[in-house]
Protein backbone atom coordinates (compact mmCIF):
# COMPACT_ATOMS: atom_id res chain seq x y z
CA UNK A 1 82.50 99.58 65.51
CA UNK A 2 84.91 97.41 67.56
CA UNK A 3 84.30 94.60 69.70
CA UNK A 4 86.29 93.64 72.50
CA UNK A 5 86.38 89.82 74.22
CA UNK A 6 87.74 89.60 77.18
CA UNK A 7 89.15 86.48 78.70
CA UNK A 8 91.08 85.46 81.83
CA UNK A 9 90.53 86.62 85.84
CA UNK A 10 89.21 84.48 88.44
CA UNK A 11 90.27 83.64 91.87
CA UNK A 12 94.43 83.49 93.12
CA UNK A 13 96.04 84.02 95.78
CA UNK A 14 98.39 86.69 96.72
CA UNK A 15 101.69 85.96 94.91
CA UNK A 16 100.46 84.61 92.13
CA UNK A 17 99.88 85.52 88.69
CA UNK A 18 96.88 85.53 86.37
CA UNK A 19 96.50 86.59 82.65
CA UNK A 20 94.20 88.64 80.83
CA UNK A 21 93.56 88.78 76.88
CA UNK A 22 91.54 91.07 75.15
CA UNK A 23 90.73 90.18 71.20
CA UNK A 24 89.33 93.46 68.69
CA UNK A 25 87.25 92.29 66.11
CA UNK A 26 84.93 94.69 63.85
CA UNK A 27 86.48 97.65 62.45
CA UNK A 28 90.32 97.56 63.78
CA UNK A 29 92.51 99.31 61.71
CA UNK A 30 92.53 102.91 63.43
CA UNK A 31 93.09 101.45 66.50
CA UNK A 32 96.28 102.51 68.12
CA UNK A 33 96.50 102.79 72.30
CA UNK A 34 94.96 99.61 73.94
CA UNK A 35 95.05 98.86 77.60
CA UNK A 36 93.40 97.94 80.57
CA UNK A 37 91.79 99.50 83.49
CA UNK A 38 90.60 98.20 86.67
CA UNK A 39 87.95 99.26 89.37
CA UNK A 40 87.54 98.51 92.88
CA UNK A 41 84.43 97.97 94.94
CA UNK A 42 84.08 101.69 96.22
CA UNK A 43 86.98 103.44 93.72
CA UNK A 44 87.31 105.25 91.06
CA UNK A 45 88.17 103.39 87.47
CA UNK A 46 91.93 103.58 87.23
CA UNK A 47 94.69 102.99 84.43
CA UNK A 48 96.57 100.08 85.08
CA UNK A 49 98.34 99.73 81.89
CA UNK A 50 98.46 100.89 78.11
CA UNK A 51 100.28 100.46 74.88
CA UNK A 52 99.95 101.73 71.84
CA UNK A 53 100.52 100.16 68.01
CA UNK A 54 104.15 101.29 68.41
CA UNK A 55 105.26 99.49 71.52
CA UNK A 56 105.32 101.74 73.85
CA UNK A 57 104.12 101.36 77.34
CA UNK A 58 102.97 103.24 80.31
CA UNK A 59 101.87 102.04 83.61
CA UNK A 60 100.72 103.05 87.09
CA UNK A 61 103.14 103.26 89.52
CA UNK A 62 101.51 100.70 91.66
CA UNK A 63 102.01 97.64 89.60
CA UNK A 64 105.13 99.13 87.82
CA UNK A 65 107.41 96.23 87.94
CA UNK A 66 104.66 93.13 88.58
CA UNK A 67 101.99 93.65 85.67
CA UNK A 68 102.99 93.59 81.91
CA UNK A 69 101.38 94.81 78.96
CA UNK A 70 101.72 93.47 75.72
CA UNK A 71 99.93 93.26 72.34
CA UNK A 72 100.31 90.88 68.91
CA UNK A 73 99.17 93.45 65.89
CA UNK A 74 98.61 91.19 63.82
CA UNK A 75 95.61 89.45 66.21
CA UNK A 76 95.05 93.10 67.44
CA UNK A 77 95.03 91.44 70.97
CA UNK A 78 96.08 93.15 74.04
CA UNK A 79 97.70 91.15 76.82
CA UNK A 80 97.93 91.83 80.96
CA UNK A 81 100.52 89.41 82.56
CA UNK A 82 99.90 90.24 86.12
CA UNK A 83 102.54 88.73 88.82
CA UNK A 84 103.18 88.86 92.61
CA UNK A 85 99.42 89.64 92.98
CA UNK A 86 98.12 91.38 95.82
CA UNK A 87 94.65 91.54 97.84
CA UNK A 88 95.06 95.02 96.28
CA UNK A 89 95.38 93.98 92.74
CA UNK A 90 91.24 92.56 93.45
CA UNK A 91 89.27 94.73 90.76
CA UNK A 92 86.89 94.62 88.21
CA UNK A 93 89.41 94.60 85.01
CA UNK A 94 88.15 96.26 81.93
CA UNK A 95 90.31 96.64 78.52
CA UNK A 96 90.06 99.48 75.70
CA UNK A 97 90.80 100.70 72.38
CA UNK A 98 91.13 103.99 71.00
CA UNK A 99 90.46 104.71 67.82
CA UNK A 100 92.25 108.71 67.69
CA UNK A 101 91.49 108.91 64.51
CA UNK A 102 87.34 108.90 65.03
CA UNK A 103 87.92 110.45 68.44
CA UNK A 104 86.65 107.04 69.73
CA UNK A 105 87.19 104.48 72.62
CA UNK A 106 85.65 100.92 72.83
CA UNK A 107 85.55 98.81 75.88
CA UNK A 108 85.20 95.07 76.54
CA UNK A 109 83.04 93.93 79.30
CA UNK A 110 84.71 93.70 82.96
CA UNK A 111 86.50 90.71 84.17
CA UNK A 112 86.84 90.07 87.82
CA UNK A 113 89.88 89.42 89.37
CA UNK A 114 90.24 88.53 93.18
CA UNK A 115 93.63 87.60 95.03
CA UNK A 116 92.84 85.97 98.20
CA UNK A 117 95.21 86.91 101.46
């Protein structure tokens, strides 16, 4: 089983920037993609950014160039560096692992994140 904390979110305004962390604990080692989703009052969950145990990164298209994944390995922590916020960036922010391996994906709880106009 893995665990997922969550930390970061809150309250910015639009053009600012706001970090999110996400620590594994519990059984880690067949984790490879982490990432983080976000959902908006009314919308469907969406993928907002990924990366797996290699390095490599996807994104949607809508924060392509403002939000940045990363991840340490060794802390199995998975990173959202969001900048030039938008009142459209305001979601519900959740982060995951996948475990392929067990066919299994672990979430941490929701963080809010609202960016004011």
């Amino acid at each position: 089983q893995v665990q997922l904390v969550v930390s970061g979110g809150g309250l910015v305004q639009a053009g600012g920037s706001l970090r999110l962390s996400c620590a594994a604990s519990g059984r880690r080692f067949g984790i490879n993609s982490m990432g983080w989703y976000r959902q908006a009052l009314g919308n469907q969950r969406e993928l907002v950014g990924a990366i797996t145990n290699s390095g490599r990164t996807t994104y949607a298209d809508s924060v392509k160039g403002r939000f940045t994944v990363s991840r340490d390995n060794g802390k199995i922590t998975v990173y959202l560096q969001m900048n030039s916020l938008t009142p459209e960036d305001t979601a519900v922010y959740f982060c995951y692992a996948e475990e392929p391996f067990r066919a299994v994906t672990s979430w941490g709880q929701g963080t809010q994140v609202t960016v004011s106009s």
